[in-house]
Protein backbone atom coordinates (compact mmCIF):
# COMPACT_ATOMS: atom_id res chain seq x y z
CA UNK A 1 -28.62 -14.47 -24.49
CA UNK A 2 -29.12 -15.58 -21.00
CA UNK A 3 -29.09 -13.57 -17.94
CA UNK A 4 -25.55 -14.64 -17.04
CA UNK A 5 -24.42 -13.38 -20.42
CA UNK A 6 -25.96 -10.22 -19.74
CA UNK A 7 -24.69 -9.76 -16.40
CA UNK A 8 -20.98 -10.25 -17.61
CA UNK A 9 -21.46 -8.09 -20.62
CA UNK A 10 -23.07 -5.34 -17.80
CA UNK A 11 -19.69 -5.92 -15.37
CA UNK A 12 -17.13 -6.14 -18.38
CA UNK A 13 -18.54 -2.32 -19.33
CA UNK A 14 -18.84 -1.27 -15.95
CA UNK A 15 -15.01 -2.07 -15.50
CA UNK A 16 -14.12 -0.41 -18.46
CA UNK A 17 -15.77 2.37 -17.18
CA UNK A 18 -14.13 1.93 -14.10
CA UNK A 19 -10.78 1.64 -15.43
CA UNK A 20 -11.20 4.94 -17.95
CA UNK A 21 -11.57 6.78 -14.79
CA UNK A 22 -9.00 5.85 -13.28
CA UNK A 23 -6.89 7.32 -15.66
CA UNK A 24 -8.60 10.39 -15.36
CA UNK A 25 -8.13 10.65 -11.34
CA UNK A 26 -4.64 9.37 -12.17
CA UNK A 27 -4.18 12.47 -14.69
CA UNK A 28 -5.73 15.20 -12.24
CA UNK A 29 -3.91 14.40 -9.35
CA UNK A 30 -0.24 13.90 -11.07
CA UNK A 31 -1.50 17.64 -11.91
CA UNK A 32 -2.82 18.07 -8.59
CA UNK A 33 0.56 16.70 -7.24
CA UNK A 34 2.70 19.29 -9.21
CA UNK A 35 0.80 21.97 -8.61
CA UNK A 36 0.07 21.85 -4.92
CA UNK A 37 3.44 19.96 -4.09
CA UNK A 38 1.76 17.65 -2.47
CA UNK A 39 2.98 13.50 -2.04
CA UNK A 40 1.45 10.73 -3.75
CA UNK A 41 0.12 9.12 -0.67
CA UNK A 42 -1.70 12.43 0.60
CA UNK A 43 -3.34 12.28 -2.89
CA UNK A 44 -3.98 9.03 -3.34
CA UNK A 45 -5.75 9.13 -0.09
CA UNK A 46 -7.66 12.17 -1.08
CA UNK A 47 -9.24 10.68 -4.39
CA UNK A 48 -9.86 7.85 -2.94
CA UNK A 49 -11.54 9.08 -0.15
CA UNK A 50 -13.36 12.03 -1.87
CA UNK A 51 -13.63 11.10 -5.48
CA UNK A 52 -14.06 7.68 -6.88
CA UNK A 53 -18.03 7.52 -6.93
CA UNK A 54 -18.79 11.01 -5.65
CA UNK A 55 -21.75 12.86 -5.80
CA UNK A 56 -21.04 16.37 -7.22
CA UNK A 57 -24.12 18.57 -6.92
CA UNK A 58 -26.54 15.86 -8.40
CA UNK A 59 -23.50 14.56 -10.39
CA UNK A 60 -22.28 11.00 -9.81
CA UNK A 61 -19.02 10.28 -10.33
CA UNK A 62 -17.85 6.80 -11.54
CA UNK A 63 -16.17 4.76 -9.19
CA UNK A 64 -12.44 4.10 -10.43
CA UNK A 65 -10.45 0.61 -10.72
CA UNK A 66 -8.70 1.34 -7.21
CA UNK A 67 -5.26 -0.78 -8.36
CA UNK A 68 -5.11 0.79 -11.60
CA UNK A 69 -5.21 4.30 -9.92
CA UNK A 70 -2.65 3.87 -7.76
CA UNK A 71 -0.58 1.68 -9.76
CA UNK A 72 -0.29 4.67 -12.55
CA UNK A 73 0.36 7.30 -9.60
CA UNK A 74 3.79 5.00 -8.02
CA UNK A 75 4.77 3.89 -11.54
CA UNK A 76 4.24 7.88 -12.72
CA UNK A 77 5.86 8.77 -9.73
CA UNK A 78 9.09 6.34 -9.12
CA UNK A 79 8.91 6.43 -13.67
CA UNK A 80 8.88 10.48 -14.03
CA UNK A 81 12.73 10.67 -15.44
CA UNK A 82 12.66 8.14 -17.97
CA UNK A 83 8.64 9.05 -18.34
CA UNK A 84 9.45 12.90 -18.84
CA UNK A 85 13.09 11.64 -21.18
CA UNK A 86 10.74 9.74 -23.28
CA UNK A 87 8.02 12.24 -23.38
CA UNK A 88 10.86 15.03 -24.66
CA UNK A 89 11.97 12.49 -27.21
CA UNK A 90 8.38 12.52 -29.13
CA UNK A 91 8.41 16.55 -28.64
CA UNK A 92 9.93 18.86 -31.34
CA UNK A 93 13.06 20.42 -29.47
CA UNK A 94 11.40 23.94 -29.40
CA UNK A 95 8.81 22.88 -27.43
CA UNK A 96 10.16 20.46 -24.57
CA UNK A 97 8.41 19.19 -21.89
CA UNK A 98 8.96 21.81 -19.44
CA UNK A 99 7.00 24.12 -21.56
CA UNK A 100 3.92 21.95 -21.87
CA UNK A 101 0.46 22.67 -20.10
CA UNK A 102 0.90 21.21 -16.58
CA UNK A 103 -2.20 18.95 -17.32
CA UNK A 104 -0.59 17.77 -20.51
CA UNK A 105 2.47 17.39 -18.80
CA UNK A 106 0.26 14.76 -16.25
CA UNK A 107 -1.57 13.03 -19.15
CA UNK A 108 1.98 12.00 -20.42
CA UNK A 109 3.57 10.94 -17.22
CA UNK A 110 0.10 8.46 -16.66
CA UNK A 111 0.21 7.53 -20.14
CA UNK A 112 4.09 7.12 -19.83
CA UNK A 113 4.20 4.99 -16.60
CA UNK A 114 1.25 2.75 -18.06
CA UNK A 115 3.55 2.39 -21.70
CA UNK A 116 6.60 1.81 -19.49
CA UNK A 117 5.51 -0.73 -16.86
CA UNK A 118 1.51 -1.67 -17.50
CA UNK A 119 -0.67 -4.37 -18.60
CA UNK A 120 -2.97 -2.54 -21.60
CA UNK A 121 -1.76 -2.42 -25.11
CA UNK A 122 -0.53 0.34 -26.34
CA UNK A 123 -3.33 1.07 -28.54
CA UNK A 124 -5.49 1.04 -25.94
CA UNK A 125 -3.22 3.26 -23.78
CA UNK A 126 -3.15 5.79 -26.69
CA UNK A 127 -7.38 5.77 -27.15
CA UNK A 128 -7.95 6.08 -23.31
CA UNK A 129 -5.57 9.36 -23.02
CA UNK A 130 -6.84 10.68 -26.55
CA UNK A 131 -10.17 10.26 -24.56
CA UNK A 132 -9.15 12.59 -21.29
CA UNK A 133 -7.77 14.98 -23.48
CA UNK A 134 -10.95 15.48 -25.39
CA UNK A 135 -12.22 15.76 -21.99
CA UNK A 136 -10.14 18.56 -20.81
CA UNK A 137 -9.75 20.14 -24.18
CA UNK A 138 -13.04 19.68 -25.99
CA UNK A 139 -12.43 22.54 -27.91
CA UNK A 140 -8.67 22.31 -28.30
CA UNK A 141 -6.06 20.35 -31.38
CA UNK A 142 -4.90 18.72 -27.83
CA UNK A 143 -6.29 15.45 -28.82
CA UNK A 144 -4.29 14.68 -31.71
CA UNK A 145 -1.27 15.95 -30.14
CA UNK A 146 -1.91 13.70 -27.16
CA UNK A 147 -1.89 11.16 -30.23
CA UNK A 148 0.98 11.74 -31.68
CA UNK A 149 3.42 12.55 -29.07
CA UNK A 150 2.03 8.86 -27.06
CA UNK A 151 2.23 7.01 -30.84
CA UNK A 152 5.61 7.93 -30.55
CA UNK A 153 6.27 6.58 -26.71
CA UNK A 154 4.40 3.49 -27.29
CA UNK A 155 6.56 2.75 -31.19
CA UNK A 156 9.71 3.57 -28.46
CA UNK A 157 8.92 1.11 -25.30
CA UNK A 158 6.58 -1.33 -27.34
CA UNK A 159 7.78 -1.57 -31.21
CA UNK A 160 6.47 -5.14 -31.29
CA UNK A 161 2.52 -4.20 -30.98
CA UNK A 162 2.93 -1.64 -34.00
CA UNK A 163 3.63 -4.51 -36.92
C-alpha cells in the first residue's frame, strides 16, 4: 500500500464520517426547527456556525458534509407533506405520525427527504438513521422501529433497490 492509497482510504472515512453527521445535525435541527419554530435558514446558519467541528467541553465535534446538511434540511423542509404522508403510510393507524416523539418525527422527515430526492441507496439511508437512533435511544426498541417504518419508505419510493 502506498502512501497515496492510504491517504484516500484516510479521506474516503473521514467523509463518511463527515456525511453520518450530517444527518445527525440534519435530525436535531428539523427537531430544533419544530420545537423552537424557528426557519430553516436561521438554523442552518446556527449549525453551521456553532456546530460542525465544535469543541464541547474537551469534546470535538466532527465536522459535517456542509451540502448534504443543508440539502436534507430544504428537501425535509419543501418534502414534509409527502415526507410526513409516506411516513403515516409505514405507521400502524393507531399510532400516526402526529403522535410520534418529536425527534422521531425529525429522523423520518431527514430520512424521508433523502429516500424521496437523494443520492445514497436506500440501504444505506436505512443503516445511517438506524445509527442516530441508537444514538438518541441507546437504551430504547427505537432502532428497529426506525428500521422498519424507513424499510417500508424506501420498498415505497425505491422498489427497484429491494430485488
Amino acid at each position: 500500500m502506498t502512501n497515496s492509497d492510504t491517504a484516500f482510504t484516510i479521506s474516503g472515512n473521514q467523509k463518511r464520517k463527515m456525511k453520518s453527521a450530517s444527518r445527525l445535525y440534519a435530525m436535531q435541527a428539523l427537531f430544533q426547527m419544530e420545537s423552537s419554530g424557528q426557519t430553516s435558514e436561521t438554523i442552518c446558519t446556527e449549525f453551521l456556525d456553532h456546530r460542525f467541528g465544535a469543541d464541547y467541553e474537551g469534546d470535538l465535534l466532527v465536522e459535517g458534509d456542509v451540502d448534504l446538511f443543508k440539502n436534507i434540511i430544504t428537501k425535509a423542509v419543501n418534502l414534509q407533506a409527502p415526507i410526513d404522508q409516506l411516513t403515516d403510510q409505514a405507521l400502524v393507524a393507531k399510532w400516526p405520525l402526529g403522535r410520534l416523539d418529536p425527534a422521531l418525527r425529525a429522523l423520518f422527515r431527514a430520512a424521508g427527504a433523502e429516500l424521496l430526492d437523494g443520492e445514497a441507496p436506500p440501504k444505506v439511508i436505512i443503516s445511517e438513521y438506524m445509527e442516530v437512533a441508537s444514538a438518541f435511544y441507546p437504551e430504547g426498541k427505537e432502532a428497529k422501529f426506525v428500521n422498519a417504518v424507513l424499510d417500508h419508505m424506501a420498498r415505497s419510493t425505491k422498489p427497484e433497490a429491494f430485488p
